[in-house]
PDB file of N, CA and C in Angstrom:
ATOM      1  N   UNK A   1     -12.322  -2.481  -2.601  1.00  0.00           N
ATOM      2  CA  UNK A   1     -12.584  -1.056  -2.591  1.00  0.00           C
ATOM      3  C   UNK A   1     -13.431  -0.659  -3.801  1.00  0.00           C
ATOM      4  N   UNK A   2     -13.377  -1.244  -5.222  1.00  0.00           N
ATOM      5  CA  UNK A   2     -14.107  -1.075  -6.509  1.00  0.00           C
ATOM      6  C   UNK A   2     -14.968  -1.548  -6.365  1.00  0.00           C
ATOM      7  N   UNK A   3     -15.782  -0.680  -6.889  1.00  0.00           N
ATOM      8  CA  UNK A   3     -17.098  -2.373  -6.721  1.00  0.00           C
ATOM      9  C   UNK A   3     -18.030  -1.855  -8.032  1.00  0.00           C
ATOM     10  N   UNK A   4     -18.891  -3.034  -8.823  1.00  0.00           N
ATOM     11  CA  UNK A   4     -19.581  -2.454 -10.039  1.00  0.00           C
ATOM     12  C   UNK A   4     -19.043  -2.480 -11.302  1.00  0.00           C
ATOM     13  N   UNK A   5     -19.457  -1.571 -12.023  1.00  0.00           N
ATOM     14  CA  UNK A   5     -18.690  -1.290 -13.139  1.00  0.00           C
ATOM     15  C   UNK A   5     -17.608  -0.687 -13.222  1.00  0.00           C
ATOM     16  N   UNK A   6     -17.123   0.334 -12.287  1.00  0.00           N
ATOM     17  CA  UNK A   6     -15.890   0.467 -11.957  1.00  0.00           C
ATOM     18  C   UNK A   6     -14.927  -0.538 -11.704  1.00  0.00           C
ATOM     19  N   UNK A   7     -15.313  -1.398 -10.977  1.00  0.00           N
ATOM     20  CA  UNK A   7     -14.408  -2.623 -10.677  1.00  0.00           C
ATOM     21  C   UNK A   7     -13.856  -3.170 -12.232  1.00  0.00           C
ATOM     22  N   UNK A   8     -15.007  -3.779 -12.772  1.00  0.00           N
ATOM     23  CA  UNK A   8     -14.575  -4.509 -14.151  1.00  0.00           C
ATOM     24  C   UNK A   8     -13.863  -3.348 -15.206  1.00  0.00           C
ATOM     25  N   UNK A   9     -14.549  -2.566 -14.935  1.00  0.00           N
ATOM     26  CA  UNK A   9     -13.737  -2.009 -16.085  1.00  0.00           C
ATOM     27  C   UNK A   9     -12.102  -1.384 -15.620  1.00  0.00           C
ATOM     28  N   UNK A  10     -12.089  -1.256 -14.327  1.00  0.00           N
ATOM     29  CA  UNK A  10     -10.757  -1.148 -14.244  1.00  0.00           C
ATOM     30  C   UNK A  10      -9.553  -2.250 -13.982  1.00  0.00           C
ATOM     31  N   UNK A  11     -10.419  -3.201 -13.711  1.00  0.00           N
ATOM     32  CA  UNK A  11      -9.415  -4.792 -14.307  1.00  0.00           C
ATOM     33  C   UNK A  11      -9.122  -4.651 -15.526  1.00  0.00           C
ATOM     34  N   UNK A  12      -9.896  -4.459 -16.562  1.00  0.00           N
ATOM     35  CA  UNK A  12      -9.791  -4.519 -18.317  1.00  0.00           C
ATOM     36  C   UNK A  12      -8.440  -3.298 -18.178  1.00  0.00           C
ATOM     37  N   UNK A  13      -8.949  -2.332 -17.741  1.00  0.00           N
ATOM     38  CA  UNK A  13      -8.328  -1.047 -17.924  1.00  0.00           C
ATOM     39  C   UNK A  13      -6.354  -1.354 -17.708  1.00  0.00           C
ATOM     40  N   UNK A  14      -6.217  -2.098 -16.442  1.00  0.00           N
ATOM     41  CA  UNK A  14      -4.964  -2.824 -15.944  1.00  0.00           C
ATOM     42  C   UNK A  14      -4.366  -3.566 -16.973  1.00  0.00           C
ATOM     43  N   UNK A  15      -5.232  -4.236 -17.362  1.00  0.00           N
ATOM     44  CA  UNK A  15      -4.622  -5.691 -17.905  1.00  0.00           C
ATOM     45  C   UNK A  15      -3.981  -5.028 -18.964  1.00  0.00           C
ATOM     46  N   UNK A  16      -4.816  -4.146 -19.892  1.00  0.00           N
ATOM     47  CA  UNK A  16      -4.333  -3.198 -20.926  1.00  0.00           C
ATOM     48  C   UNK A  16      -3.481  -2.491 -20.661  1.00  0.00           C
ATOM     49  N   UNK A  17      -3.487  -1.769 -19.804  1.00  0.00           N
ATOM     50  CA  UNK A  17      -2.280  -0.579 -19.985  1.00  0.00           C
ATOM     51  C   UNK A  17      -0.841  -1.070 -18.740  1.00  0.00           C
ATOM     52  N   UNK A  18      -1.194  -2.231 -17.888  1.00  0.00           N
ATOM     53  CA  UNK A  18      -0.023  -2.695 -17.641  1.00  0.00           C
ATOM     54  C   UNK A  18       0.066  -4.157 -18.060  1.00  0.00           C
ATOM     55  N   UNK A  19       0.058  -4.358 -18.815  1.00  0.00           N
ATOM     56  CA  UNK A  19      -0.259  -5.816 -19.460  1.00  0.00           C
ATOM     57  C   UNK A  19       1.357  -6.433 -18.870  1.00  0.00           C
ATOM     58  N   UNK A  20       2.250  -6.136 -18.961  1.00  0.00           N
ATOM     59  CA  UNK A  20       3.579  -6.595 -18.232  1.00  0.00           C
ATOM     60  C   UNK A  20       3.512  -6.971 -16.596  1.00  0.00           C
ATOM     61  N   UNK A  21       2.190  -6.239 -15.801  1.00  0.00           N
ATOM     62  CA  UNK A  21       2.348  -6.669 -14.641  1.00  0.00           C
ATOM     63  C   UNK A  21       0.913  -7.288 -14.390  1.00  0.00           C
ATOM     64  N   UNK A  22       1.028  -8.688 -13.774  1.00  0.00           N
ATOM     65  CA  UNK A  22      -0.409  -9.390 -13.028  1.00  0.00           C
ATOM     66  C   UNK A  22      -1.348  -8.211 -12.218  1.00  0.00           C
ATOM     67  N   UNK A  23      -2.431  -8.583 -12.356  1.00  0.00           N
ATOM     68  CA  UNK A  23      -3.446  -7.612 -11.742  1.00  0.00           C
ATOM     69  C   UNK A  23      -2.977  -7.857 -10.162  1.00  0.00           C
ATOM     70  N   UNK A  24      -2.924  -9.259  -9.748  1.00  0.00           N
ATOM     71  CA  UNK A  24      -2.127  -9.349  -8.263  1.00  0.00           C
ATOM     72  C   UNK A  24      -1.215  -8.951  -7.684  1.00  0.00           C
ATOM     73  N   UNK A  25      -0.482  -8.427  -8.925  1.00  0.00           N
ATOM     74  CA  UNK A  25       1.107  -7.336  -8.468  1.00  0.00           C
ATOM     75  C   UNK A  25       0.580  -6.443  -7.785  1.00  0.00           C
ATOM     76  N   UNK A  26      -0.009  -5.899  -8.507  1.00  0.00           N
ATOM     77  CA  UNK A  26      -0.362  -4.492  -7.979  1.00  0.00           C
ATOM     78  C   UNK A  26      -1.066  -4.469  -6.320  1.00  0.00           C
ATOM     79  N   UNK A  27      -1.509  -5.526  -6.021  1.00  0.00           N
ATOM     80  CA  UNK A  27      -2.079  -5.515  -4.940  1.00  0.00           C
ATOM     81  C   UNK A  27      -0.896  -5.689  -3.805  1.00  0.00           C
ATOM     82  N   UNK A  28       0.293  -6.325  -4.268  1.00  0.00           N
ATOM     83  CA  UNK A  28       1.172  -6.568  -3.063  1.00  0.00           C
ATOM     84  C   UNK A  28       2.231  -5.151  -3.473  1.00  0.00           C
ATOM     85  N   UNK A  29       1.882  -4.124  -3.783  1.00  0.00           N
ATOM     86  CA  UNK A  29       2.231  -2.947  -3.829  1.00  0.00           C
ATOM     87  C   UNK A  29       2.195  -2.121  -2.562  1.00  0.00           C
ATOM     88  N   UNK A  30       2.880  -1.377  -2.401  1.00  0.00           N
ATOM     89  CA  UNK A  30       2.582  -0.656  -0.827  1.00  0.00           C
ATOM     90  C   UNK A  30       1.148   0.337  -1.009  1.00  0.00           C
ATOM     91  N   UNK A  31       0.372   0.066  -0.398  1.00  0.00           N
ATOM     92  CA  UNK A  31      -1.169   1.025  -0.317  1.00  0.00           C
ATOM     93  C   UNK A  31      -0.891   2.152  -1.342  1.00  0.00           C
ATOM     94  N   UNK A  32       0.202   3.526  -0.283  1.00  0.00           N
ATOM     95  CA  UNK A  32      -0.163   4.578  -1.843  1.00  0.00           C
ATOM     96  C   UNK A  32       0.046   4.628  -2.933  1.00  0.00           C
ATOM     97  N   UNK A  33       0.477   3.570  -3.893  1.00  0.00           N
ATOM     98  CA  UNK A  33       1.242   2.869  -5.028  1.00  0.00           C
ATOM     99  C   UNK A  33      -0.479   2.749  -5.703  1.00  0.00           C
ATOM    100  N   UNK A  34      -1.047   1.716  -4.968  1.00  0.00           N
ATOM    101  CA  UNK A  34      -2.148   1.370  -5.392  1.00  0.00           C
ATOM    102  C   UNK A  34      -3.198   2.464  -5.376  1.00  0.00           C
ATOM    103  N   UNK A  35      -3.098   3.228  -4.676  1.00  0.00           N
ATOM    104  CA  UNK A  35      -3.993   4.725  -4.469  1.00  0.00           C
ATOM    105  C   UNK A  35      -3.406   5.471  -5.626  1.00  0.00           C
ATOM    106  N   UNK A  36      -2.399   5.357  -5.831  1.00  0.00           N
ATOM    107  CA  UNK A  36      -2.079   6.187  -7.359  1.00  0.00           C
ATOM    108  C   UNK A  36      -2.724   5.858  -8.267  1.00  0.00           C
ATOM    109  N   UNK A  37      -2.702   4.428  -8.540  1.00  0.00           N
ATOM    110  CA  UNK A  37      -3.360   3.871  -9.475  1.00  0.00           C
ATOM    111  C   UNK A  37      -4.869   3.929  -9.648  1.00  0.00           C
ATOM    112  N   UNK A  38      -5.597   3.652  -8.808  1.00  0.00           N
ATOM    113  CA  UNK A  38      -7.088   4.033  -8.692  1.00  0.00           C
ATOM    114  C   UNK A  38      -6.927   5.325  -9.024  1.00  0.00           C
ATOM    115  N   UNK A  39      -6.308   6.707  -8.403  1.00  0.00           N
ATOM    116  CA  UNK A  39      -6.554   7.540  -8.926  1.00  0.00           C
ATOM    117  C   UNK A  39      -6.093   8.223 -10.507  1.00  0.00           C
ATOM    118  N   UNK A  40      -5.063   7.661 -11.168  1.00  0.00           N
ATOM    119  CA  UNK A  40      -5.002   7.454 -12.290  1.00  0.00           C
ATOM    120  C   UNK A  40      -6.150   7.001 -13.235  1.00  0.00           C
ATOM    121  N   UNK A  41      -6.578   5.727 -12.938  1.00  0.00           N
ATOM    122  CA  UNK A  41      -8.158   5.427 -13.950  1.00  0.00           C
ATOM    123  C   UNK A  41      -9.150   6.405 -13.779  1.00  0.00           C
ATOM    124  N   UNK A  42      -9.589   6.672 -12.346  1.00  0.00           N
ATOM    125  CA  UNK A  42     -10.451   7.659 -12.275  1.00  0.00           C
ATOM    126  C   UNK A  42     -10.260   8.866 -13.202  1.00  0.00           C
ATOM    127  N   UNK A  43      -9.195   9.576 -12.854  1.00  0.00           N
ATOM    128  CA  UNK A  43      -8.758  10.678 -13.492  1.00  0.00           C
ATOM    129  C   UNK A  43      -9.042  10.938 -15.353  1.00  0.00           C
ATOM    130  N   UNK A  44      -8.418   9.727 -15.608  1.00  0.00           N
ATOM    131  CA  UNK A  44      -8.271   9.074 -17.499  1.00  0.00           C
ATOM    132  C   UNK A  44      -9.724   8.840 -17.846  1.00  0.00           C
ATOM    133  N   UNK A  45     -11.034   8.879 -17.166  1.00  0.00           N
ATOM    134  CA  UNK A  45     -12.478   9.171 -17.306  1.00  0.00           C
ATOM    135  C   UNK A  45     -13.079  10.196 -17.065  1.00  0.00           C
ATOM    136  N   UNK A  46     -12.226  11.254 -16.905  1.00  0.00           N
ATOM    137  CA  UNK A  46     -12.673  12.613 -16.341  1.00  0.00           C
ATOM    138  C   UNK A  46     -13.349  12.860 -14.661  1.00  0.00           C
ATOM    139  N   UNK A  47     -12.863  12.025 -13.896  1.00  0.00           N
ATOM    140  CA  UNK A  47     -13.545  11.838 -12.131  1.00  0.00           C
ATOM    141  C   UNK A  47     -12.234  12.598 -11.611  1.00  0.00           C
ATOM    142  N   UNK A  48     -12.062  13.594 -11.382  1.00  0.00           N
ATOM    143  CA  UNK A  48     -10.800  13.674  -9.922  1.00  0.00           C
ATOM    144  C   UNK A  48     -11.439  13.697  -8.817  1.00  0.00           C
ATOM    145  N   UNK A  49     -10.730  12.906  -7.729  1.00  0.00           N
ATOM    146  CA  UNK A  49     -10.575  13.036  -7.027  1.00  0.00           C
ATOM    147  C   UNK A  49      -9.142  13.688  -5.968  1.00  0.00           C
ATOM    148  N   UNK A  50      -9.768  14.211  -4.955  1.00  0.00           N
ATOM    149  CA  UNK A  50      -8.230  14.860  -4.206  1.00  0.00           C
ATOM    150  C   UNK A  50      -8.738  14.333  -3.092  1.00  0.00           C
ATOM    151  N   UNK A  51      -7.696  15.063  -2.051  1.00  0.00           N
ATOM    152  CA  UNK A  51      -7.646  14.853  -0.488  1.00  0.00           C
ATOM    153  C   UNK A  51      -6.786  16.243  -0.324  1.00  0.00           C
ATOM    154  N   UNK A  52      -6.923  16.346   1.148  1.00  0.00           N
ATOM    155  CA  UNK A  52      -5.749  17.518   1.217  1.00  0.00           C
ATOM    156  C   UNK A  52      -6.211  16.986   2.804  1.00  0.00           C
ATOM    157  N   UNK A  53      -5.155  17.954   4.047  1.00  0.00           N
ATOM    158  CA  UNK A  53      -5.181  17.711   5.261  1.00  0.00           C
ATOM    159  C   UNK A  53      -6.647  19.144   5.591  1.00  0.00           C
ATOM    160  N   UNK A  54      -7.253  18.770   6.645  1.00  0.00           N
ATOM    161  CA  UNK A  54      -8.381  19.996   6.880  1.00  0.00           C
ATOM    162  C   UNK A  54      -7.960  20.097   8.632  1.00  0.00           C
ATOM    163  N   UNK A  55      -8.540  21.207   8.717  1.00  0.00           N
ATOM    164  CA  UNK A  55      -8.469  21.900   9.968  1.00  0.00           C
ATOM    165  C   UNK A  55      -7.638  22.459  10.589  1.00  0.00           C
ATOM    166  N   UNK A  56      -7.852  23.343  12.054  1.00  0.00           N
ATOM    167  CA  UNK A  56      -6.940  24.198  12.368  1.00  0.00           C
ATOM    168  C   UNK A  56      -5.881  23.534  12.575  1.00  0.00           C
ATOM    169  N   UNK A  57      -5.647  22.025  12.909  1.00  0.00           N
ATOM    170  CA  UNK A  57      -3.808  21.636  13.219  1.00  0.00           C
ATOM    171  C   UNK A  57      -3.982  20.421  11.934  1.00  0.00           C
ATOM    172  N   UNK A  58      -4.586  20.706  10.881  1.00  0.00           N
ATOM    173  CA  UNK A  58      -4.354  19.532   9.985  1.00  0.00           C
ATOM    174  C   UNK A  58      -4.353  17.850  10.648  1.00  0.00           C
ATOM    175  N   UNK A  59      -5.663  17.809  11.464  1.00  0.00           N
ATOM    176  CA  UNK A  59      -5.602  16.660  11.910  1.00  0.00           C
ATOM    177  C   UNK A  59      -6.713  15.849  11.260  1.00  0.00           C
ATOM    178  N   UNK A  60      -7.230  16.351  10.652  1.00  0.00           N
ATOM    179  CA  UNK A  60      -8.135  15.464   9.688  1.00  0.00           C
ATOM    180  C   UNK A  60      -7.882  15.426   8.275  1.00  0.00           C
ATOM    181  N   UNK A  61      -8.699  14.975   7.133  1.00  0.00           N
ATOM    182  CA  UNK A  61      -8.543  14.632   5.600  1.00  0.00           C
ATOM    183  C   UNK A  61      -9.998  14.920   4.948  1.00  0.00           C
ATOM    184  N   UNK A  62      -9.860  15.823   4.016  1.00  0.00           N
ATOM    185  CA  UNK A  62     -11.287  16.322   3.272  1.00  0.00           C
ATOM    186  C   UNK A  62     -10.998  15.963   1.853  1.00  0.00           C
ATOM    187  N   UNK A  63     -11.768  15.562   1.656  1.00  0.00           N
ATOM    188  CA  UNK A  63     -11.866  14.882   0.305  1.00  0.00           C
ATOM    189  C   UNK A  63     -12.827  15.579  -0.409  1.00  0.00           C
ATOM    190  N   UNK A  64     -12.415  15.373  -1.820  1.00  0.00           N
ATOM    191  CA  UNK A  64     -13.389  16.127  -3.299  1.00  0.00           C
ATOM    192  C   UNK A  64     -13.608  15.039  -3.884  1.00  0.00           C
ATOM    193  N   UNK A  65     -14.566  14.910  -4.537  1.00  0.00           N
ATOM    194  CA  UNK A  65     -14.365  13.834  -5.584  1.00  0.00           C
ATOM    195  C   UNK A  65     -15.600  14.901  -7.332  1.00  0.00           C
ATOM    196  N   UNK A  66     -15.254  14.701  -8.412  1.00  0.00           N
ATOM    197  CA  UNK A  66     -15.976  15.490  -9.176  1.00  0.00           C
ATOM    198  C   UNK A  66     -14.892  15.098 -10.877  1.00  0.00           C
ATOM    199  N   UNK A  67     -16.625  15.887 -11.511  1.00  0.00           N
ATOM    200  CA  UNK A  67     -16.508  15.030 -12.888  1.00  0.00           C
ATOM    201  C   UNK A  67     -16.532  16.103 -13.902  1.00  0.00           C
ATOM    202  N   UNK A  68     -15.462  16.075 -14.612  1.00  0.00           N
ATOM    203  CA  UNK A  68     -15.133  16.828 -15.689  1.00  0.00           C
ATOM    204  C   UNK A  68     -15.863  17.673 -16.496  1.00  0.00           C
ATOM    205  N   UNK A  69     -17.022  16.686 -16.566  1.00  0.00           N
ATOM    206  CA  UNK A  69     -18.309  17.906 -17.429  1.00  0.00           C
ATOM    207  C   UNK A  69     -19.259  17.926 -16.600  1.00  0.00           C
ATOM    208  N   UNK A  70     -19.355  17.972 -15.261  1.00  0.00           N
ATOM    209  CA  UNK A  70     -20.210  18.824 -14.448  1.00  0.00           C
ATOM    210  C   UNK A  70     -19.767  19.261 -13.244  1.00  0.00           C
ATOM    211  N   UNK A  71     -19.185  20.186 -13.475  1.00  0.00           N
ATOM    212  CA  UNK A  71     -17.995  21.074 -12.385  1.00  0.00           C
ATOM    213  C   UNK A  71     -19.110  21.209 -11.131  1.00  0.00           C
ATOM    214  N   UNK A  72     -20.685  21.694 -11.578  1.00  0.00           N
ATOM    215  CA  UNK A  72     -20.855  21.544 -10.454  1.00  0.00           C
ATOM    216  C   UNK A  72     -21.450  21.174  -9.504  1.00  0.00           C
ATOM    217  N   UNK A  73     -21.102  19.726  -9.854  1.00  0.00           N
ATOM    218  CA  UNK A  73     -21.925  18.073  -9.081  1.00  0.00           C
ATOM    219  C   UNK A  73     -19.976  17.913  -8.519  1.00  0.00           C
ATOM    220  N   UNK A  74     -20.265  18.680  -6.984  1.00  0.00           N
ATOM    221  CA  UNK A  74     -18.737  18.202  -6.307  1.00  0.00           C
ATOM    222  C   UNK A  74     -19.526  17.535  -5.046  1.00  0.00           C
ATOM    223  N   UNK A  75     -18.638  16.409  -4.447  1.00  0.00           N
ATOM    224  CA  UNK A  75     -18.890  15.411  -3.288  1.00  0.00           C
ATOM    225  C   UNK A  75     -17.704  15.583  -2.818  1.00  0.00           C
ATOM    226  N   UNK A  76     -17.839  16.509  -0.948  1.00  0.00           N
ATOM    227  CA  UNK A  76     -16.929  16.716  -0.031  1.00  0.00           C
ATOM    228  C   UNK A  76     -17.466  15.952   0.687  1.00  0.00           C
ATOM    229  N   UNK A  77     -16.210  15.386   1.269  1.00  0.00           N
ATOM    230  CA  UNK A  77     -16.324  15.002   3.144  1.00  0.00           C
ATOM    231  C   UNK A  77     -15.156  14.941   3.444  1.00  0.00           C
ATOM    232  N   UNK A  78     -14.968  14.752   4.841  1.00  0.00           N
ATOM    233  CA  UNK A  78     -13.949  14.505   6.009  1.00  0.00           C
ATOM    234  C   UNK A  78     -13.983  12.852   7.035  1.00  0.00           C
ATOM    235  N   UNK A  79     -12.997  13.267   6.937  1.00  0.00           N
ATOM    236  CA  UNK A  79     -12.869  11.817   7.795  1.00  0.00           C
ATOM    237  C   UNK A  79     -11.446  11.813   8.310  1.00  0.00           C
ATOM    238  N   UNK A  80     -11.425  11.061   9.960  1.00  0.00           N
ATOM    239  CA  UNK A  80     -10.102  11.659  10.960  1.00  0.00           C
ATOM    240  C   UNK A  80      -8.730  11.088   9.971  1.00  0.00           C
ATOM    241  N   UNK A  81      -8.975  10.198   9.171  1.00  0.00           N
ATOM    242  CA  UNK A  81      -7.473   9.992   8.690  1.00  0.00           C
ATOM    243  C   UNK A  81      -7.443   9.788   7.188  1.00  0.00           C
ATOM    244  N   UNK A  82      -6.110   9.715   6.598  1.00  0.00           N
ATOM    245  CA  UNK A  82      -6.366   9.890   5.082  1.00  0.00           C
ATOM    246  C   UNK A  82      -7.127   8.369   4.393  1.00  0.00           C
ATOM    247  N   UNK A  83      -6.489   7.416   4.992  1.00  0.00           N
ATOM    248  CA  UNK A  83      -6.837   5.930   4.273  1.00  0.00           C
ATOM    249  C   UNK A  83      -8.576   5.706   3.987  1.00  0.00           C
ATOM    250  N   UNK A  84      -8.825   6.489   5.463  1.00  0.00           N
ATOM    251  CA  UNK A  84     -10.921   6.247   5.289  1.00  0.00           C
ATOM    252  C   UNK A  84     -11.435   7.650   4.220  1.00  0.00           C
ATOM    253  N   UNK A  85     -10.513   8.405   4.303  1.00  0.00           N
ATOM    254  CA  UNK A  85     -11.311   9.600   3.665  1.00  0.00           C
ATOM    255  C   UNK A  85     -10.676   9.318   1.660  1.00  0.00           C
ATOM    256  N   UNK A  86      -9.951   8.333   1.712  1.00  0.00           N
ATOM    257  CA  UNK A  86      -9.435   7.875   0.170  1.00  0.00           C
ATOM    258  C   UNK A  86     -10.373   7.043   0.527  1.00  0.00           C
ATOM    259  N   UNK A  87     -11.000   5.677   1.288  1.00  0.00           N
ATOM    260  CA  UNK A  87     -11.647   4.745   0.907  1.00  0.00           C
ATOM    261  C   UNK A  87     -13.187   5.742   0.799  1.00  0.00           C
ATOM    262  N   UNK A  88     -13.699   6.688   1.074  1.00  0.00           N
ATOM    263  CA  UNK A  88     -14.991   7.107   0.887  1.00  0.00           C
ATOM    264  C   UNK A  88     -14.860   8.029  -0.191  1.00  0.00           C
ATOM    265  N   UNK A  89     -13.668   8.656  -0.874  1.00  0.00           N
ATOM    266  CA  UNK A  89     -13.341   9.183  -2.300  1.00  0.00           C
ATOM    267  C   UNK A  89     -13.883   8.159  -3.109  1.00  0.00           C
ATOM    268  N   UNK A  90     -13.062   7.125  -2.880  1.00  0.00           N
ATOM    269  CA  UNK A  90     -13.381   5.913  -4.230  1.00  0.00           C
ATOM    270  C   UNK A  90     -14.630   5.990  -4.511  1.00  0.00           C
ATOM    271  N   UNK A  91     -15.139   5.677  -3.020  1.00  0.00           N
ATOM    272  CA  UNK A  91     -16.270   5.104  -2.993  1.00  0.00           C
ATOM    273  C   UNK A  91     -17.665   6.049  -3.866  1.00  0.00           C
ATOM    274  N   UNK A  92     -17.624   7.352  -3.553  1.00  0.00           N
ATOM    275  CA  UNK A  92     -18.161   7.754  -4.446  1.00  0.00           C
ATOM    276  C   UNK A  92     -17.726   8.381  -5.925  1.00  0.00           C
ATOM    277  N   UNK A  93     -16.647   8.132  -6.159  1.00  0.00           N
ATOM    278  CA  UNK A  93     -16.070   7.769  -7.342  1.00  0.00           C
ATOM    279  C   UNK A  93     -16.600   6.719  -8.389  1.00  0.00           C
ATOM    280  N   UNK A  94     -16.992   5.632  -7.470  1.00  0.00           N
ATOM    281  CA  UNK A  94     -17.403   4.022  -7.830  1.00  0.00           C
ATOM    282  C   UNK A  94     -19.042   4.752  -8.471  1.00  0.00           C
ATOM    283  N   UNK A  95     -19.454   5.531  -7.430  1.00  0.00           N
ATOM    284  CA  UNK A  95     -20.911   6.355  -7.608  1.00  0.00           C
ATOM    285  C   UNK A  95     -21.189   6.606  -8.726  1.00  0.00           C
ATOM    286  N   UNK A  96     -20.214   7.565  -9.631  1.00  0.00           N
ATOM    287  CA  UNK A  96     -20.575   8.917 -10.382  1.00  0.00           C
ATOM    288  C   UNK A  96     -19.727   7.643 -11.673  1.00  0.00           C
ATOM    289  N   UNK A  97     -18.883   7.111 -11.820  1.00  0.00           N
ATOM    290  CA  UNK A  97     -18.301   6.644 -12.859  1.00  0.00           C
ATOM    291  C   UNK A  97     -19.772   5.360 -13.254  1.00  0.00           C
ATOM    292  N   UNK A  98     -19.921   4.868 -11.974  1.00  0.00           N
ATOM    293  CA  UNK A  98     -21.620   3.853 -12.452  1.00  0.00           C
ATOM    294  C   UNK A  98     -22.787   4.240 -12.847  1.00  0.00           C
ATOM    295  N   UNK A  99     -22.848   5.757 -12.967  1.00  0.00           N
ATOM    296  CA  UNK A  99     -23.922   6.404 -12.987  1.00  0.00           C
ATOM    297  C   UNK A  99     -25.057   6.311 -12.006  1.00  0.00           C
ATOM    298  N   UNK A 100     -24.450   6.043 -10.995  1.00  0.00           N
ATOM    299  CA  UNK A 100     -25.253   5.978  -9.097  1.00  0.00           C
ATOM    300  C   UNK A 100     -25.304   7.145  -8.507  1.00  0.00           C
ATOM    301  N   UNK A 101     -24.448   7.880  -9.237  1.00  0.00           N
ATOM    302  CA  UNK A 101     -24.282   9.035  -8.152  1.00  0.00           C
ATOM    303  C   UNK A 101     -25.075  10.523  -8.499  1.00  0.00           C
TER     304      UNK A 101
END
């Protein structure tokens, strides 16, 4: 899901601040465990990202993703379920933290 400089630096970022648990732990974690965590590093660089449910019966997932000192460089989309609309958060997360975005 990381890819770039995001990736490496959030291995370093792991190893450091959970130095008690293998970087492989975390992967046999249940998904939103690990979605915490990505969104934790993001966050600790100034990137939030959210999600919330969208539409009239909340059957889809809209995503924000945006950076602390430029409130207003925001990246929305939607997507039918939460897991793709967190994997296209990251993803331009991966963007704006590499300076791609």
């Amino acid at each position: 899901m990381l890819k770039g400089k995001a990736k490496i630096d959030f291995e370093q970022w792991y190893k450091t601040k959970y130095a008690h648990w293998a970087l492989l732990d975390l992967y046999k974690l249940p998904q939103t465990m690990q979605q915490g965590v990505l969104l934790e590093f993001f966050r600790e660089r100034g990137i939030d990202v959210s999600l919330k449910k969208y539409g009239a019966y909340g059957t889809a997932y809209e995503y924000e993703v945006s950076q602390d000192d430029f409130e207003a460089d925001i990246t929305t989309g939607h997507s039918p379920d939460y897991n793709t609309a967190f994997t296209h958060a990251i993803d331009k997360a991966c963007e704006i933290y590499g300076g791609e975005g």
